[in-house]
Protein backbone atom coordinates (compact mmCIF):
# COMPACT_ATOMS: atom_id res chain seq x y z
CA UNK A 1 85.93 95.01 108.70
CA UNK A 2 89.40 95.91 108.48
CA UNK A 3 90.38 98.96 106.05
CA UNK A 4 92.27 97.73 102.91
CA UNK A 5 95.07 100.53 103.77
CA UNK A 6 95.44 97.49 107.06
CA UNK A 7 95.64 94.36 104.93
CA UNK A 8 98.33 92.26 103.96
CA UNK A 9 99.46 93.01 100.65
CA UNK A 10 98.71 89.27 99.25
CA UNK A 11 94.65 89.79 100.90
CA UNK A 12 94.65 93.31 99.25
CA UNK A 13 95.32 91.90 95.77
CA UNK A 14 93.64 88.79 96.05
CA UNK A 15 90.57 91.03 96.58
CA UNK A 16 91.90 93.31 93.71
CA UNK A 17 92.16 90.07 91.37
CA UNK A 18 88.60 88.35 92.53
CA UNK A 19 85.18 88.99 90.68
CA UNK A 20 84.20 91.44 93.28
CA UNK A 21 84.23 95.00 91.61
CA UNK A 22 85.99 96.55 94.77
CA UNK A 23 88.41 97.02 95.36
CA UNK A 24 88.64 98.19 91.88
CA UNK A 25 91.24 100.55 89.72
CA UNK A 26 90.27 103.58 91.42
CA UNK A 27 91.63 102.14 94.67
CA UNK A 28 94.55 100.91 92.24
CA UNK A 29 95.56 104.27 91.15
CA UNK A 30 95.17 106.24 94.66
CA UNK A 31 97.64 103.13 95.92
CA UNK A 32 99.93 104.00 93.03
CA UNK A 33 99.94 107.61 94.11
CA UNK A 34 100.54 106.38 97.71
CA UNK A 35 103.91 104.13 96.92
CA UNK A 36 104.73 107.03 95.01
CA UNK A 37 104.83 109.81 97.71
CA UNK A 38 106.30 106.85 99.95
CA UNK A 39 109.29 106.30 97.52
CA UNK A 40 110.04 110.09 97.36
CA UNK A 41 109.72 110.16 101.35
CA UNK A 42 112.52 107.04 101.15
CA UNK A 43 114.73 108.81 99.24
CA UNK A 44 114.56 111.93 101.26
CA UNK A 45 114.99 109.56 104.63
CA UNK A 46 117.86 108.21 103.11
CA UNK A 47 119.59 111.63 102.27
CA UNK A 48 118.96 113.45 105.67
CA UNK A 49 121.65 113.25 108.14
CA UNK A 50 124.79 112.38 105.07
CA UNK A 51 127.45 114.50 105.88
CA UNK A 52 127.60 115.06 101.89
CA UNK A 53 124.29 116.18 101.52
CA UNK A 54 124.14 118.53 104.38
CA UNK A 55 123.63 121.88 101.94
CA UNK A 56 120.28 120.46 101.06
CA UNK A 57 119.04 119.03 104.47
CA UNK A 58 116.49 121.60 104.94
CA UNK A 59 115.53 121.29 101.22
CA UNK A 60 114.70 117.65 101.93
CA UNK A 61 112.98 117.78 105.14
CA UNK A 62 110.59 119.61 103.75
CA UNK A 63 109.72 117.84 100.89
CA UNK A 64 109.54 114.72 103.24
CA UNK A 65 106.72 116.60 104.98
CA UNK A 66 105.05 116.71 102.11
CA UNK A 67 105.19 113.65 100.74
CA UNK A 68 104.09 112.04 103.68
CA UNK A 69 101.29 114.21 103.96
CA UNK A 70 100.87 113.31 100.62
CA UNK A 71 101.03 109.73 101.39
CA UNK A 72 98.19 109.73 103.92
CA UNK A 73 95.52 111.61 101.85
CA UNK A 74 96.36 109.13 99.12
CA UNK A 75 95.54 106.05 101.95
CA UNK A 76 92.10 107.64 102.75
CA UNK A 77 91.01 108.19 98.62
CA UNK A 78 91.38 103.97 98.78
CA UNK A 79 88.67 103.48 100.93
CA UNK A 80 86.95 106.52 99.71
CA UNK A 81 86.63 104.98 95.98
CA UNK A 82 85.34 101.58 97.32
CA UNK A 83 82.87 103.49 99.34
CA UNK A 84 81.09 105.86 96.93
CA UNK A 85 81.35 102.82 93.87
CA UNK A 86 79.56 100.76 96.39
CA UNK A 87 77.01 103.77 96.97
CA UNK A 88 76.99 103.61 92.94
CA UNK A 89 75.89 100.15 92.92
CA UNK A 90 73.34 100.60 95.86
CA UNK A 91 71.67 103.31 93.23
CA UNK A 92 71.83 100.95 90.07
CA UNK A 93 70.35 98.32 92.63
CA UNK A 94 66.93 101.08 93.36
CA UNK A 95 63.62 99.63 92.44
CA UNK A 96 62.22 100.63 89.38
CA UNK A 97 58.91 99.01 88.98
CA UNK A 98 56.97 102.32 88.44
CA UNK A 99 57.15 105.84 87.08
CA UNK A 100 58.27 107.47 90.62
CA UNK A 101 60.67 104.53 91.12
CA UNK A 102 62.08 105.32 88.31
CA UNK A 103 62.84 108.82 89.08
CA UNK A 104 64.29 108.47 92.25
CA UNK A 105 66.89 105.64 91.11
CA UNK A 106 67.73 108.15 88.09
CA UNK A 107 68.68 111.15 90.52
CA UNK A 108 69.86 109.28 92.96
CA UNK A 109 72.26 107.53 90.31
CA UNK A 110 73.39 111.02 89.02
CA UNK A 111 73.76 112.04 92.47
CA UNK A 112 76.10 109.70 93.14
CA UNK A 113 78.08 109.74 90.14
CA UNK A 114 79.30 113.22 90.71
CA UNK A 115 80.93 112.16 93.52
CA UNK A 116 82.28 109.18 91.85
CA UNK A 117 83.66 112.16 90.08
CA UNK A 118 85.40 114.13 92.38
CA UNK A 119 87.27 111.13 94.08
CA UNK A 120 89.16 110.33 91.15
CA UNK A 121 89.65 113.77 90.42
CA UNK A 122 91.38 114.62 93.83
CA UNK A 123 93.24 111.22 93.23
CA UNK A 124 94.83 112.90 89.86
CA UNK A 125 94.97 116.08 91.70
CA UNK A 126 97.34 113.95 94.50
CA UNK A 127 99.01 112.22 91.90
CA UNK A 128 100.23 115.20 89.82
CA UNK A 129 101.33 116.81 92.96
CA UNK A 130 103.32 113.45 93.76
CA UNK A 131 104.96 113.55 90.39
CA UNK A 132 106.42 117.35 91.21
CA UNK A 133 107.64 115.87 94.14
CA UNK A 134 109.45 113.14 92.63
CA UNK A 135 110.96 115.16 90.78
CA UNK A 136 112.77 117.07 93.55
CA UNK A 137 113.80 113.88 94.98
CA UNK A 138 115.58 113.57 91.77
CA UNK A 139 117.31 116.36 91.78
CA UNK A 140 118.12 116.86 94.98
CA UNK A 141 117.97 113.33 96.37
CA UNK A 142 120.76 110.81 97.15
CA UNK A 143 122.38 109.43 94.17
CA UNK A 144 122.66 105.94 95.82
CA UNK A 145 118.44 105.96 95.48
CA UNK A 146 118.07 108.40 92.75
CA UNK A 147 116.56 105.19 90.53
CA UNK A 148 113.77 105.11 93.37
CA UNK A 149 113.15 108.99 93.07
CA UNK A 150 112.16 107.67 88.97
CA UNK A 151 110.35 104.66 90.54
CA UNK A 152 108.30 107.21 92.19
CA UNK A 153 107.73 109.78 89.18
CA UNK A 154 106.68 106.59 87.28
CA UNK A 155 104.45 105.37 89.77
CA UNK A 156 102.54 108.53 90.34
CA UNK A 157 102.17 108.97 86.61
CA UNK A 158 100.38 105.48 86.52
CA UNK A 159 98.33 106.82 89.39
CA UNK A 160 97.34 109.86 87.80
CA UNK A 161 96.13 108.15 84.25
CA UNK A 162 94.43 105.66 85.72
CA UNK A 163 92.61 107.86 87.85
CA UNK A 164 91.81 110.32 84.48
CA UNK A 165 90.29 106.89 82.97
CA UNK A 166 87.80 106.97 86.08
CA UNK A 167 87.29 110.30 85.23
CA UNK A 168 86.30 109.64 82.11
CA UNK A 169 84.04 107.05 82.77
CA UNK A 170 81.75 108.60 85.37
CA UNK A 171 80.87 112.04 83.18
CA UNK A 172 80.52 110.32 80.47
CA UNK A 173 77.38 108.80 82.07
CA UNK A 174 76.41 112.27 83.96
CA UNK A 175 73.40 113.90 82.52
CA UNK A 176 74.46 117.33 84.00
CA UNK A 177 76.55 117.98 81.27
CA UNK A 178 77.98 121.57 82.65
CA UNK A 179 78.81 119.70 85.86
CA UNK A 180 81.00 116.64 83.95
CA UNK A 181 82.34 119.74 81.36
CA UNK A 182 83.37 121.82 84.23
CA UNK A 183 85.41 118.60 86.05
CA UNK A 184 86.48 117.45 82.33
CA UNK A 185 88.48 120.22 82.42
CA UNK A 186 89.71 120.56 85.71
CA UNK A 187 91.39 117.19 85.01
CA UNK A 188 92.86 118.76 81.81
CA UNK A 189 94.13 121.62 83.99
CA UNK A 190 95.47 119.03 86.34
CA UNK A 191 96.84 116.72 83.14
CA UNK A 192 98.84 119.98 81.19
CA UNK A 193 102.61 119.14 81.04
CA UNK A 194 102.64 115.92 82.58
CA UNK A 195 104.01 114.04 79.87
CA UNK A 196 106.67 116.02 79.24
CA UNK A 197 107.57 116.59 83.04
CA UNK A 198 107.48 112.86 83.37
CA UNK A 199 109.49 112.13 80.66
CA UNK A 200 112.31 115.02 81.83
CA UNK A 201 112.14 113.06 85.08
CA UNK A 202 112.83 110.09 83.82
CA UNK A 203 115.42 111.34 81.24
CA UNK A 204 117.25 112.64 84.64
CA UNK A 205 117.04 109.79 86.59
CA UNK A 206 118.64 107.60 83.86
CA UNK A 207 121.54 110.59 83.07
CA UNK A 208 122.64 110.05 87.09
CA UNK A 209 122.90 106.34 87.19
């Protein structure tokens, strides 16, 4: 079966809008982070090589490195949140008909659902780091695409919310509380300023236009 990264974009969200649970909104927000880094490496594609930005070629080259290596780590968390929710409902689907049944589907439920942690987790992680990056599209960036370098900031910052909301979700249900504490507030770490550095970014875009 094909990768969802390798579908047409109609299949992809005709899957996204049928009553199967995958792909689901964690794929959603590692996609978001994806056409995020992928509108930042635009804008930097479209400033190399103009004679008028030449003082900040190097400047931009570099960032396009990284927001295409951005780009591609966001491509791989799609398939890895369909994979470990499907694992997730393999668990919930463990027989529990006795005692030792029982225990097995518990751990292997809780086993699971830290991971269904840390995917979302590294998605916010991504999409934070594709917000900075955004950002020095904006301010560097051609002015002819600057509203694309905002598209971007925007996009990542839907990315990175939707993947807190996953987050959320999956230690709420852990029963190793010092394990979903310790990741609750790695996501804070990850989560500090954003609003505000969003909002500058945006506030910037708009003042160039």
């Amino acid at each position: 079966m094909n990768e969802i990264k390798d579908k047409a974009i109609e299949v992809y969200l005709d899957q996204l809008a049928s009553a199967s649970a995958t792909p689901g909104g964690g794929s959603a927000a590692a996609l978001m982070g994806a056409q995020s880094a992928a509108l930042t490496s635009m804008v930097c594609n479209l400033t190399i090589g103009k004679p008028k930005y030449l003082e900040v070629e190097v400047q931009m080259q570099a960032l396009l490195l990284k927001s295409e290596a951005l780009r591609k780590s966001l491509l791989g968390m799609i398939k890895a949140d369909v994979e470990v929710f499907n694992r997730l409902m393999a668990a919930y689907g463990l027989a529990k008909e006795t005692d030792a049944d029982k225990a097995l589907r518990s751990q292997a439920i809780q086993d699971v659902l830290k991971e269904a942690t840390e995917v979302p987790l590294a998605c916010a992680r991504a999409c934070a780091e594709a917000i900075v990056l955004s950002r020095d599209a904006a301010i560097t960036g051609n002015l002819a695409v600057i509203s694309d370098a905002g598209a971007a900031t925007m996009s990542a910052y839907g990315g990175l919310k939707s993947a807190a909301l996953n987050v959320y979700i999956n230690t709420a249900s852990l029963k190793d509380r010092a394990f979903a504490e310790a990741k609750l507030a790695e996501l804070k770490v990850i989560m500090a300023n954003v609003e505000e550095l969003v909002a500058d970014t945006y506030d910037l875009v708009k003042a160039k236009l």
